[in-house]
C-alpha atoms as a PDB file:
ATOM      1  CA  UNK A   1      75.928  45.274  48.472  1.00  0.00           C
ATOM      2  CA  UNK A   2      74.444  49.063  48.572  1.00  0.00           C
ATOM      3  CA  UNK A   3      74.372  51.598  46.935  1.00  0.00           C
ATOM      4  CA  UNK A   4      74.696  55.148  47.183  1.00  0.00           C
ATOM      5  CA  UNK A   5      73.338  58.496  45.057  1.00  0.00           C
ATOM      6  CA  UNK A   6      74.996  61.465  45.898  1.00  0.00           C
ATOM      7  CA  UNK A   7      73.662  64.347  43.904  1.00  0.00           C
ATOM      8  CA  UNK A   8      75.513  67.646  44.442  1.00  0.00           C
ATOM      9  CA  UNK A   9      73.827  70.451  46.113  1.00  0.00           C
ATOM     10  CA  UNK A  10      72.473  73.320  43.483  1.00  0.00           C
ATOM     11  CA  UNK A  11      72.723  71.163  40.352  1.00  0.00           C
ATOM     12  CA  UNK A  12      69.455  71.345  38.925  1.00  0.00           C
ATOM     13  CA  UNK A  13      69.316  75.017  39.169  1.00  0.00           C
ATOM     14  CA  UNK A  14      72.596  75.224  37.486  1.00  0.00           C
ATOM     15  CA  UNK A  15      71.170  73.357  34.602  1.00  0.00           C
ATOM     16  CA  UNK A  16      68.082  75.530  34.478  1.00  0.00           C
ATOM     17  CA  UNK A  17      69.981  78.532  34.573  1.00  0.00           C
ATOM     18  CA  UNK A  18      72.041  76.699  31.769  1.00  0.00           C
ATOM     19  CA  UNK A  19      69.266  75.505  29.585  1.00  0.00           C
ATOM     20  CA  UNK A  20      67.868  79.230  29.571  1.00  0.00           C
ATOM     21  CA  UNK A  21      70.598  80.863  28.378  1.00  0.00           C
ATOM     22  CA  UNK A  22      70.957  78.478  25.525  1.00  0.00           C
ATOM     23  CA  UNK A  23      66.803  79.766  24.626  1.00  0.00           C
ATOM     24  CA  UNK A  24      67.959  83.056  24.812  1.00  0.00           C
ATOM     25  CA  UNK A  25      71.035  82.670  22.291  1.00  0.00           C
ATOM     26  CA  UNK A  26      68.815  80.604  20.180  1.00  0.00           C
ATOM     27  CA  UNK A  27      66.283  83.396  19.656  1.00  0.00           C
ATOM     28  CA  UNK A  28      69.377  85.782  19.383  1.00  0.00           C
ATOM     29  CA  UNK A  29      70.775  83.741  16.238  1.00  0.00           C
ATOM     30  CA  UNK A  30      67.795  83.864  14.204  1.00  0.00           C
ATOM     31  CA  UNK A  31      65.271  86.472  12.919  1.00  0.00           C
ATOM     32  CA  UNK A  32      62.341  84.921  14.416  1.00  0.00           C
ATOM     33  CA  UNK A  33      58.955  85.819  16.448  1.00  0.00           C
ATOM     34  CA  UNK A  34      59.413  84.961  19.949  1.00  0.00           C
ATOM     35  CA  UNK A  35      55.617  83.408  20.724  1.00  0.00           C
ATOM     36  CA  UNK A  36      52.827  85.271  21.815  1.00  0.00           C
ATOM     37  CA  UNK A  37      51.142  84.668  24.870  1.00  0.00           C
ATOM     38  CA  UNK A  38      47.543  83.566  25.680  1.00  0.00           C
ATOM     39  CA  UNK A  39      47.177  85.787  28.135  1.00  0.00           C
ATOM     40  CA  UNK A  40      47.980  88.532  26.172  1.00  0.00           C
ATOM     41  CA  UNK A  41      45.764  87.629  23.509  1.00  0.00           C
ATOM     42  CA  UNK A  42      42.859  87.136  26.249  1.00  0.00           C
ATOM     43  CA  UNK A  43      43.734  90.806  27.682  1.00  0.00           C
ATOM     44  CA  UNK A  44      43.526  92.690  24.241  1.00  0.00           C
ATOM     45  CA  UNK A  45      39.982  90.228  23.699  1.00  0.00           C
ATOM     46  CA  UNK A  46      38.445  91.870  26.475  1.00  0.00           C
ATOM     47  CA  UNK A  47      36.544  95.627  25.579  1.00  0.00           C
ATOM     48  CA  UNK A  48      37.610  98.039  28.638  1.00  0.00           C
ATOM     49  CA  UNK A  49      34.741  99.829  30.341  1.00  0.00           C
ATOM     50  CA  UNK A  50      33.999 102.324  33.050  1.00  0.00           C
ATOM     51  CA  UNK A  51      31.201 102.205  35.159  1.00  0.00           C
ATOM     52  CA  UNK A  52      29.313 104.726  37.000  1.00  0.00           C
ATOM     53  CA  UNK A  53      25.998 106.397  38.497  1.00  0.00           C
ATOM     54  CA  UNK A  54      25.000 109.694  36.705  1.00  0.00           C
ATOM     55  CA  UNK A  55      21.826 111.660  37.183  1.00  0.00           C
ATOM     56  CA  UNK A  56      19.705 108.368  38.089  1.00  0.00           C
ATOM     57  CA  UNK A  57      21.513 106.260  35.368  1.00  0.00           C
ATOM     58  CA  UNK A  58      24.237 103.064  34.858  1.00  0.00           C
ATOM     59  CA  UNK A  59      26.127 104.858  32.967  1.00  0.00           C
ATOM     60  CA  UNK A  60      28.632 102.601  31.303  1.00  0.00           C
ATOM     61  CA  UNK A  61      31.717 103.634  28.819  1.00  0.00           C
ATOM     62  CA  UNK A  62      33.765 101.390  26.644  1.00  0.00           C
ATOM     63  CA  UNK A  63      36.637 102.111  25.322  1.00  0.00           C
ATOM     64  CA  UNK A  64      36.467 101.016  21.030  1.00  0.00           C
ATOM     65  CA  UNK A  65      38.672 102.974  18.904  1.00  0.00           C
ATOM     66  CA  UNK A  66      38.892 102.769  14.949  1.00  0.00           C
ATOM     67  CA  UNK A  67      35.278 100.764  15.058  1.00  0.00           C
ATOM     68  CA  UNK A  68      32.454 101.964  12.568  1.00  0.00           C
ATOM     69  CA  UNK A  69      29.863 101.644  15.143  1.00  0.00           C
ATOM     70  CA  UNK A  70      27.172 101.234  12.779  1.00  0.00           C
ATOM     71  CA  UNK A  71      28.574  98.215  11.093  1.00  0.00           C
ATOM     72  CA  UNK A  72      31.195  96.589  13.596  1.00  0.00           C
ATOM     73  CA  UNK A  73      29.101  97.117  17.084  1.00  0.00           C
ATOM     74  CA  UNK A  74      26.547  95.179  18.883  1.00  0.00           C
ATOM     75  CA  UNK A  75      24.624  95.665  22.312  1.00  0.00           C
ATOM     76  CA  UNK A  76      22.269  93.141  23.514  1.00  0.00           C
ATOM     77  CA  UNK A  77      20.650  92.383  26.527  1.00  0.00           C
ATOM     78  CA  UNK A  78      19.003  88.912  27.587  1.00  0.00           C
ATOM     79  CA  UNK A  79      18.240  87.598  31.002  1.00  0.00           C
ATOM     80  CA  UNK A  80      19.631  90.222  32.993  1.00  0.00           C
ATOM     81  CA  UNK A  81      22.991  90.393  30.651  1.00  0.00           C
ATOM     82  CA  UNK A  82      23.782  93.697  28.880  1.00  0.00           C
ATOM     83  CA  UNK A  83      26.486  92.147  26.142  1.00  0.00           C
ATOM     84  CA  UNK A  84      28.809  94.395  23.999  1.00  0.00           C
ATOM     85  CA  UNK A  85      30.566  93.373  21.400  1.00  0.00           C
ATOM     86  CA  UNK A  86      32.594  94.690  18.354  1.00  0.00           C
ATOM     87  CA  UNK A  87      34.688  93.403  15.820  1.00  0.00           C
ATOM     88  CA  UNK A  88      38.004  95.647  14.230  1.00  0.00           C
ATOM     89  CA  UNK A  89      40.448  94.888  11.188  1.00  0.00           C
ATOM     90  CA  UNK A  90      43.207  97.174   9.247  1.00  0.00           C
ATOM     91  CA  UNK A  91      45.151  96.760   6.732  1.00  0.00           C
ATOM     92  CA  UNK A  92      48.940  97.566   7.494  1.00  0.00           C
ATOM     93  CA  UNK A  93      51.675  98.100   4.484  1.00  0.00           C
ATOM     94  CA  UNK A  94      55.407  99.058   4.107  1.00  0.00           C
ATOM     95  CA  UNK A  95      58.196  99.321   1.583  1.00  0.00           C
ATOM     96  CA  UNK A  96      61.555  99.569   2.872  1.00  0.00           C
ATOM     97  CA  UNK A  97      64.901  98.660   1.373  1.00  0.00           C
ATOM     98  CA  UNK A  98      63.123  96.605  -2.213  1.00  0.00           C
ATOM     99  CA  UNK A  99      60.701  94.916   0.529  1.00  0.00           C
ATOM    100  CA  UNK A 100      56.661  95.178   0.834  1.00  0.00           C
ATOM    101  CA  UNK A 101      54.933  93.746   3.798  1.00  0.00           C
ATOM    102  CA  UNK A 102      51.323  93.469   4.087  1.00  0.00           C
ATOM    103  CA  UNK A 103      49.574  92.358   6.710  1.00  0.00           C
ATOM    104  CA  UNK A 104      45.359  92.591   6.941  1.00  0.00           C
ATOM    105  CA  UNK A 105      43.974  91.606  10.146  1.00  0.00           C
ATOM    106  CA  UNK A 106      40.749  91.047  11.982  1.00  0.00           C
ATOM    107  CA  UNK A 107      39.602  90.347  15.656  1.00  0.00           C
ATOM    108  CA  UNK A 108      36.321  90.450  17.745  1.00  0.00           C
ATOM    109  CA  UNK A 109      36.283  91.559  21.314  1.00  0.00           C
ATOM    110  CA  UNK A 110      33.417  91.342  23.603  1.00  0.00           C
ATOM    111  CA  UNK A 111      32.434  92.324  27.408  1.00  0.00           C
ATOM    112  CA  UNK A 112      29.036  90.815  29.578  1.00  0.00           C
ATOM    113  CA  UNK A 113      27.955  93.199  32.614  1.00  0.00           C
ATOM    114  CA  UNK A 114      25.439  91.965  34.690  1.00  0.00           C
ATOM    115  CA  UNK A 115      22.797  94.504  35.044  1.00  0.00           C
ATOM    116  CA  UNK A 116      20.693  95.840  38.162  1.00  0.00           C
ATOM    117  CA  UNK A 117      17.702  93.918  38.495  1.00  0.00           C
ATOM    118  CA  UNK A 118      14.451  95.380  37.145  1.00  0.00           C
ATOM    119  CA  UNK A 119      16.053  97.524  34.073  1.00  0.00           C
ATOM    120  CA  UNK A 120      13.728  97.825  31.171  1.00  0.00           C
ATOM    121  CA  UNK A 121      15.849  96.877  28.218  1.00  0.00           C
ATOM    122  CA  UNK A 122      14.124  99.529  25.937  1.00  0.00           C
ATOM    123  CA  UNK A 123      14.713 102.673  27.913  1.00  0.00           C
ATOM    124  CA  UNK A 124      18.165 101.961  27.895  1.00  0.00           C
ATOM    125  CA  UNK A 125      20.522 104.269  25.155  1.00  0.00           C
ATOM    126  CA  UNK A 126      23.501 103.668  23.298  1.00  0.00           C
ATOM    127  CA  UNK A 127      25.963 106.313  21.500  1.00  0.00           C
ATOM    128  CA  UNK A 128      29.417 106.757  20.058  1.00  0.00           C
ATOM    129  CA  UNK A 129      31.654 109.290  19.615  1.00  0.00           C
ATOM    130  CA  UNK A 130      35.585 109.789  19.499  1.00  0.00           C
ATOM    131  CA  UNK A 131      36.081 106.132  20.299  1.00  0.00           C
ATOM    132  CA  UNK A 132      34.194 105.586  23.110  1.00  0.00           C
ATOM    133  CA  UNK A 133      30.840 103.806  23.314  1.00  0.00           C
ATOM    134  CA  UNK A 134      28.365 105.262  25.959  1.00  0.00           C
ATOM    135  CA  UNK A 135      25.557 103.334  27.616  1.00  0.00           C
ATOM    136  CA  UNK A 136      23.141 104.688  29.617  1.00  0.00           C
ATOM    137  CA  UNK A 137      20.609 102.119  31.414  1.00  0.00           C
ATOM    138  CA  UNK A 138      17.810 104.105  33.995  1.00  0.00           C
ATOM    139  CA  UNK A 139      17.858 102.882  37.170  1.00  0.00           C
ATOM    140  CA  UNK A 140      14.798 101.257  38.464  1.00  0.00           C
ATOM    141  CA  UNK A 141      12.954 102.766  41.125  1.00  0.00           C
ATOM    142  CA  UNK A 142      13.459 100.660  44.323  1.00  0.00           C
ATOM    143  CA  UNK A 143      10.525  98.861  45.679  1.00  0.00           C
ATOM    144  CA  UNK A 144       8.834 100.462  48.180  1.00  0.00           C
ATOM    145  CA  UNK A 145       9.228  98.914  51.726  1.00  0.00           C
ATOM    146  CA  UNK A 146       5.796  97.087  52.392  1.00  0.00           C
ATOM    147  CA  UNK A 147       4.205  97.923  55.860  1.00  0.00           C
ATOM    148  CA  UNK A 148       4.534  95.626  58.617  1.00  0.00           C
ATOM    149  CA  UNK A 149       1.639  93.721  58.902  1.00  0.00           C
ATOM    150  CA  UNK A 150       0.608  92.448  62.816  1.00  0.00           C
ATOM    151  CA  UNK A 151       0.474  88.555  63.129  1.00  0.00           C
ATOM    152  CA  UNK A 152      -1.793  87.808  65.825  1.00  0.00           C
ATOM    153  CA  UNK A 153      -0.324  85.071  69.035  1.00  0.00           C
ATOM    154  CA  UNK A 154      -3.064  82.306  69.484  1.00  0.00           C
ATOM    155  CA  UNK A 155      -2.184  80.376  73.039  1.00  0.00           C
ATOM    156  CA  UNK A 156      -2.954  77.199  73.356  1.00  0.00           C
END
């Protein structure tokens, strides 16, 4: 005796297409969050910087808005590693329709840039203004070329 599975052509699909329409009439039907994504979360994490040569300098510019630099931002630099790093929170409130909401919130955010090799970590500068961190980091002066020296051929 044998058997024989027959499975019609485009099912599965159908039932995907099927079981994602139910989701979406789920999250229709009730008043709730639909979930935030990691990547997301990774993306707003990350400090966004520009990075350019000016005048013999890295000059590097973060973007930090609504930070108090003196008490929410930190630059570092060990082996090589020039680290920034700040940390913002807020406080957010409304009353609508015999409601209040409240929500406080905090977050830190960081960014690690390799820098050029041979940088003297105290000549480099740091300042703020309008939201946007500035770095400047002198280059070093490149090593000069060393003169060719003549090996002499012994024969044998």
């Amino acid at each position: 005796m044998s058997s024989t599975i027959t499975r019609r052509a485009g099912a599965l699909p159908g039932a995907l297409t099927e079981m994602e329409r139910m989701v979406d009439d789920w999250f229709r039907a009730f008043p709730v969050r639909r979930p935030v994504y990691a990547g997301r979360l990774r993306e707003e994490a990350a400090i966004r910087v520009d990075e350019f040569v000016e005048d013999g300098s890295l000059v590097i510019r973060a973007e930090l808005p609504g930070v108090d630099p003196a008490a929410d931002v930190s630059v570092t630099v060990a082996d090589g590693l020039l680290t920034v790093r700040a940390e913002r929170g807020g406080e957010e409130e409304r009353s609508e329709d015999g409601y209040r909401r409240r929500e406080l919130w905090r977050g830190t955010m960081s960014r690690v840039l390799q820098l050029p090799e041979g940088v003297i970590a105290d000549d480099i500068a740091a300042s703020y203004s309008d939201g946007i961190l500035e770095i400047r980091v002198p280059m070093p002066e490149p090593p000069a070329p060393a003169e060719a020296t003549m090996i002499p051929i012994s024969t044998g």
